[in-house]
Protein backbone atom coordinates (compact mmCIF):
# COMPACT_ATOMS: atom_id res chain seq x y z
CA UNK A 1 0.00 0.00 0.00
CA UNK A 2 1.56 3.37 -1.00
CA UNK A 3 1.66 5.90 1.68
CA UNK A 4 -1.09 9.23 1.34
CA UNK A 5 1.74 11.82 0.73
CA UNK A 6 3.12 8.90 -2.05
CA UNK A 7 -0.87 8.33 -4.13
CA UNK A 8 -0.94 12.56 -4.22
CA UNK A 9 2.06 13.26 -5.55
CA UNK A 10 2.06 11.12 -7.58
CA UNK A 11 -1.81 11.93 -8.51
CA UNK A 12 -0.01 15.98 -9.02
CA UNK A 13 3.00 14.60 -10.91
CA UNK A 14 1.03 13.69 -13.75
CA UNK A 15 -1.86 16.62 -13.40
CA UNK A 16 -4.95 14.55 -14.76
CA UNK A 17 -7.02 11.89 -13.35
CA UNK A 18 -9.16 10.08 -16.18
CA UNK A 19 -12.39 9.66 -14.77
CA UNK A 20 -13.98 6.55 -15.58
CA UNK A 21 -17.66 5.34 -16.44
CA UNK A 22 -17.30 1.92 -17.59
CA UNK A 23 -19.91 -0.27 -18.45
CA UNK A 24 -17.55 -3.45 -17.03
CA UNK A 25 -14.59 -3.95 -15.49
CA UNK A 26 -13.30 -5.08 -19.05
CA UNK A 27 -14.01 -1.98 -20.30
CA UNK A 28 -12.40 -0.02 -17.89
CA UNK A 29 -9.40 -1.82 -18.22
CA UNK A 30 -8.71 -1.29 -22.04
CA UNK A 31 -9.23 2.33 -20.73
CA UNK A 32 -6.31 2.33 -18.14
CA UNK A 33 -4.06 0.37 -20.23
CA UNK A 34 -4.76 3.65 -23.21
CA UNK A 35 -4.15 5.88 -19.91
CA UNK A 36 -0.84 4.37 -18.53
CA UNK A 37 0.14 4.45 -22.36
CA UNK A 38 -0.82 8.10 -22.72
CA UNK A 39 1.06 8.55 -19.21
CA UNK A 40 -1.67 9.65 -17.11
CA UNK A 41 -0.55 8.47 -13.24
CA UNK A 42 -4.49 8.23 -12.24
CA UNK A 43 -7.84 7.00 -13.08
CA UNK A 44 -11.01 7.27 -11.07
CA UNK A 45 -13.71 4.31 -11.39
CA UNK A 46 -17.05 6.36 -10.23
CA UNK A 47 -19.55 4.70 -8.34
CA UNK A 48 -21.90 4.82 -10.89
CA UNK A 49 -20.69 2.00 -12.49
CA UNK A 50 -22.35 -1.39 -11.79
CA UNK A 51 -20.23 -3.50 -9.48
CA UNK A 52 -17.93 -0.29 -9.29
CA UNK A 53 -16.05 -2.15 -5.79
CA UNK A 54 -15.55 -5.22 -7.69
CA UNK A 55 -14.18 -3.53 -10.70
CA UNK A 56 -11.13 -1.45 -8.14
CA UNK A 57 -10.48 -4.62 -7.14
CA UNK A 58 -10.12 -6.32 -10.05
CA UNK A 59 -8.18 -3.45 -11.61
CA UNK A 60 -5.97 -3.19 -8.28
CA UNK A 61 -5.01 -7.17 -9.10
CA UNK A 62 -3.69 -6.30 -12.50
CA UNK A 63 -2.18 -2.87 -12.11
CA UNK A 64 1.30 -2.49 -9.53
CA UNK A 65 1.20 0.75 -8.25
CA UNK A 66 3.77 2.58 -9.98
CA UNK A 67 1.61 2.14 -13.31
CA UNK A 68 -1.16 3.87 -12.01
CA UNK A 69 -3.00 4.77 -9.06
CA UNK A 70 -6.86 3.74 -8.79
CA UNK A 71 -9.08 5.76 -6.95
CA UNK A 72 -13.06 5.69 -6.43
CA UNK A 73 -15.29 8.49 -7.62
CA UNK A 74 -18.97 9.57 -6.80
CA UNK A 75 -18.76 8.60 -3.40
CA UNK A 76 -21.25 10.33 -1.35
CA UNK A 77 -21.19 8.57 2.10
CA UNK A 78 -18.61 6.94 4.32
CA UNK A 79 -20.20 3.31 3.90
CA UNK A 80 -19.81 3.69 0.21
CA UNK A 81 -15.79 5.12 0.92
CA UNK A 82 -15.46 1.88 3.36
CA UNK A 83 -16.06 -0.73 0.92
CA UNK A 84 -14.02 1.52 -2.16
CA UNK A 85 -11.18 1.68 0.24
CA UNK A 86 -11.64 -1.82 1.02
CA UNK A 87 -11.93 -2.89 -2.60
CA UNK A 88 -8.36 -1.61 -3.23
CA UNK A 89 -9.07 2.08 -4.04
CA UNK A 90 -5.95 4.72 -3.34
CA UNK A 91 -8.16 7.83 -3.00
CA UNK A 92 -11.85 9.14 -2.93
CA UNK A 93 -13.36 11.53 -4.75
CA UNK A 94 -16.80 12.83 -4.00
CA UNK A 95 -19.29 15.48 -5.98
CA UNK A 96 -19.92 17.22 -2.80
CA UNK A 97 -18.34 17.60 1.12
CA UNK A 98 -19.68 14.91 3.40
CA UNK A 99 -17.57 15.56 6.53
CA UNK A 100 -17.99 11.76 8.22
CA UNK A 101 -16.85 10.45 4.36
CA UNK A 102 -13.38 12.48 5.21
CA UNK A 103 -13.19 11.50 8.63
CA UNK A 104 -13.13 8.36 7.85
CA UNK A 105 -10.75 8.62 4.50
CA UNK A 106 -8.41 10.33 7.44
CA UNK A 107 -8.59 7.63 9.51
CA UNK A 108 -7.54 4.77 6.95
CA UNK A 109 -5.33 7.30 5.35
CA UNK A 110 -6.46 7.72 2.17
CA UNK A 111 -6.53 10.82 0.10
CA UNK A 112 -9.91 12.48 -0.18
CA UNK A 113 -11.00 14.94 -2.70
CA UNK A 114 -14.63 16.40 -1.56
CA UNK A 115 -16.59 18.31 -4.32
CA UNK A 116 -16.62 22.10 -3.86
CA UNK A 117 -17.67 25.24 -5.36
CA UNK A 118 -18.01 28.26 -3.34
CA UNK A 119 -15.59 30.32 -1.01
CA UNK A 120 -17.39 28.98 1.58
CA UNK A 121 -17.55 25.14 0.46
CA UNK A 122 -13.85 25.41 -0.34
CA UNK A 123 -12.57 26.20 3.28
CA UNK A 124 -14.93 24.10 4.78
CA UNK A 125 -13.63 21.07 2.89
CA UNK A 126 -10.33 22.30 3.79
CA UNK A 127 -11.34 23.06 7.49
CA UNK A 128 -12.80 18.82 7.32
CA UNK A 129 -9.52 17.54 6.41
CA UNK A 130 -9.47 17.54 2.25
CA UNK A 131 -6.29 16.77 0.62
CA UNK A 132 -7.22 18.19 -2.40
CA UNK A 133 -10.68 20.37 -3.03
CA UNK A 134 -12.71 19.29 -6.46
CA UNK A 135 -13.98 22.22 -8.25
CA UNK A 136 -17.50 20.05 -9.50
CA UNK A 137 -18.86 21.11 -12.26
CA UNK A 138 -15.78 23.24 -13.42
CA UNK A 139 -17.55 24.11 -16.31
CA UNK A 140 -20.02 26.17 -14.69
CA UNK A 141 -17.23 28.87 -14.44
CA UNK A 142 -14.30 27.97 -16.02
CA UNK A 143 -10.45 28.68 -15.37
CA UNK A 144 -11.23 32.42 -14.28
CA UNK A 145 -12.99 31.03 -11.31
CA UNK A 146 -9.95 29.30 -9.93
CA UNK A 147 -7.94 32.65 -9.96
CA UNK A 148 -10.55 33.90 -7.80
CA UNK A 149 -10.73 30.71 -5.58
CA UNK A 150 -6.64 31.67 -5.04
CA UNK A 151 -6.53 35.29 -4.43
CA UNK A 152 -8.20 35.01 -1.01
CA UNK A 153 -7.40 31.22 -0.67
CA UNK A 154 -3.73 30.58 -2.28
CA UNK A 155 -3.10 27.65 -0.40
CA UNK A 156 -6.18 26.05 -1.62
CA UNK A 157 -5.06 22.64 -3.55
CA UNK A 158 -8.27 22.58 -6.31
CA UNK A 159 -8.75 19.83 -9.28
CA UNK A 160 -11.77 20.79 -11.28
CA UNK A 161 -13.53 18.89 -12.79
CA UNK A 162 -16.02 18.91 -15.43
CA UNK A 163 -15.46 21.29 -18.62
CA UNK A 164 -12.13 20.02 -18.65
CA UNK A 165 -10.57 19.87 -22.51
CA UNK A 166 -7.83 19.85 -24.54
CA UNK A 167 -8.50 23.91 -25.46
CA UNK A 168 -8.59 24.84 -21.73
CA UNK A 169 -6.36 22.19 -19.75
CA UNK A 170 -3.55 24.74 -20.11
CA UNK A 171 -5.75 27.64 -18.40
CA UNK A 172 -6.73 25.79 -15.59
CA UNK A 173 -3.17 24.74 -14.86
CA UNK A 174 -2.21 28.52 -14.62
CA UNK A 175 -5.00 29.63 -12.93
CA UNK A 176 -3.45 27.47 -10.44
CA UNK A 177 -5.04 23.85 -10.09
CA UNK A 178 -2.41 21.18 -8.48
CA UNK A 179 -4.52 18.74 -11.15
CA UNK A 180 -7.64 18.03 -13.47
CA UNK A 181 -10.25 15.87 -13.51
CA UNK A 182 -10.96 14.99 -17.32
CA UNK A 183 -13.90 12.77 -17.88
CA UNK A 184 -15.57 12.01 -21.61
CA UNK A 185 -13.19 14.62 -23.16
CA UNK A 186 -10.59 12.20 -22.68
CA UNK A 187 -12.48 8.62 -22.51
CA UNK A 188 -15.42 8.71 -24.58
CA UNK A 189 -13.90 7.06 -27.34
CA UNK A 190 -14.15 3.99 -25.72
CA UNK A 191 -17.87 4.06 -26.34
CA UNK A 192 -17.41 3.11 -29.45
CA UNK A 193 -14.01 0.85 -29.20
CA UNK A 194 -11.39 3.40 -29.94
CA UNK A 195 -9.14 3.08 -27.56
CA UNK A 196 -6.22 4.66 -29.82
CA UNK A 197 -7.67 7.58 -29.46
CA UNK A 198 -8.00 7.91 -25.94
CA UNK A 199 -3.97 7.02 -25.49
CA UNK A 200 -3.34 9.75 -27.98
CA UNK A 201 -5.77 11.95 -26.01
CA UNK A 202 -3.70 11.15 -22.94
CA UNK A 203 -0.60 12.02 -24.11
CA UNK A 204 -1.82 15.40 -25.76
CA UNK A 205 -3.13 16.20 -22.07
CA UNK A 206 -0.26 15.31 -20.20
CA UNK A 207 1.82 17.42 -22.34
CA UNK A 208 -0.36 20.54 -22.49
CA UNK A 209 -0.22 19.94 -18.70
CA UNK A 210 3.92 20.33 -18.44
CA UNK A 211 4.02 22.72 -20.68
CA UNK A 212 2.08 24.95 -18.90
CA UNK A 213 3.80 24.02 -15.65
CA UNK A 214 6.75 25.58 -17.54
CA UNK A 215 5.29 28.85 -17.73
């Protein structure tokens, strides 16, 4: 099991977490192999998928930890974070801030990432215990919005989510995100088979990413 401070940074090294709404575990798997291809460090099966525990677990069977790190998504009470965490899954990531659901990430030490979108909601996930704060749905305002989040907050550690695309990765990095959440704009190929394209996806992102970490 890798440490917390070990699943973040390496969840920051790579900037982007490929969120994940499989219809199998199958399927999700052809879509982590395109990711660790493309060189994305992080994938997030959400909750929404059927069997979601059973798929971490499978996944967590195949995959070592220094390919990628597997993390459970749409997670909206601590039960549900329980049996992710004791599926296999590295981190949590939630739509919204359910203080018991980090309480208890804390206690097993596992990263949590509570949804956020306000001032307010952003320092009380901080004030709970988040490791990092998701910006859900990020494409209600964009990369301007983060710039705002920072000027009273700059020690805020935000990954938006939603809205997140090739055109605007580079802006959100600036505005000052540790890492983005990228969901269809990276995997929806997969819908229909493609899996080339999501690995050439991947790497696009995960360049646009450094190279704006360079600026």
């Amino acid at each position: 099991m890798l440490p917390k401070i070990a699943v973040l940074e390496k969840i920051t090294r790579s900037g982007i977490v490929a969120v994940v709404r499989a219809s199998n575990s199958e399927e999700a798997k052809k879509i982590t192999d395109a990711c660790i291809s493309g060189g994305i460090g992080a994938i997030e099966i959400t909750f929404t998928i059927p069997g979601a525990a059973a798929v971490i677990e499978e996944l967590r069977s195949i995959y070592t930890a220094d390919k990628i790190t597997i993390g459970a998504g749409t997670i909206l009470d601590p039960a549900s974070a329980r049996i992710a965490i004791m599926a296999g899954a590295q981190y949590v990531v939630s739509p919204s801030l359910n203080v018991d659901t980090v309480k208890l990430c804390n206690c097993y030490q596992i990263p949590v990432m509570p949804g956020a979108m306000t001032i307010a909601e952003v320092i009380s996930a901080m004030e709970a215990g988040a490791d990092i704060v998701k910006i859900f749905p990020g494409e209600a305002f964009g990369p301007s919005y983060v710039k705002a989040i920072k000027g009273p907050l700059p020690q805020a550690p935000i990954m938006p989510t939603g809205g997140v695309s090739l055109e605007n990765v580079a802006d959100w990095i600036k505005a000052g995100c540790v890492a983005v959440g990228v969901g269809g704009n990276l995997t929806g190929g997969a819908q229909k088979g493609d899996y080339a394209s999501i690995e050439n996806l991947a790497k696009q992102f995960v360049a646009r990413i450094k190279e704006a970490r360079m600026q």
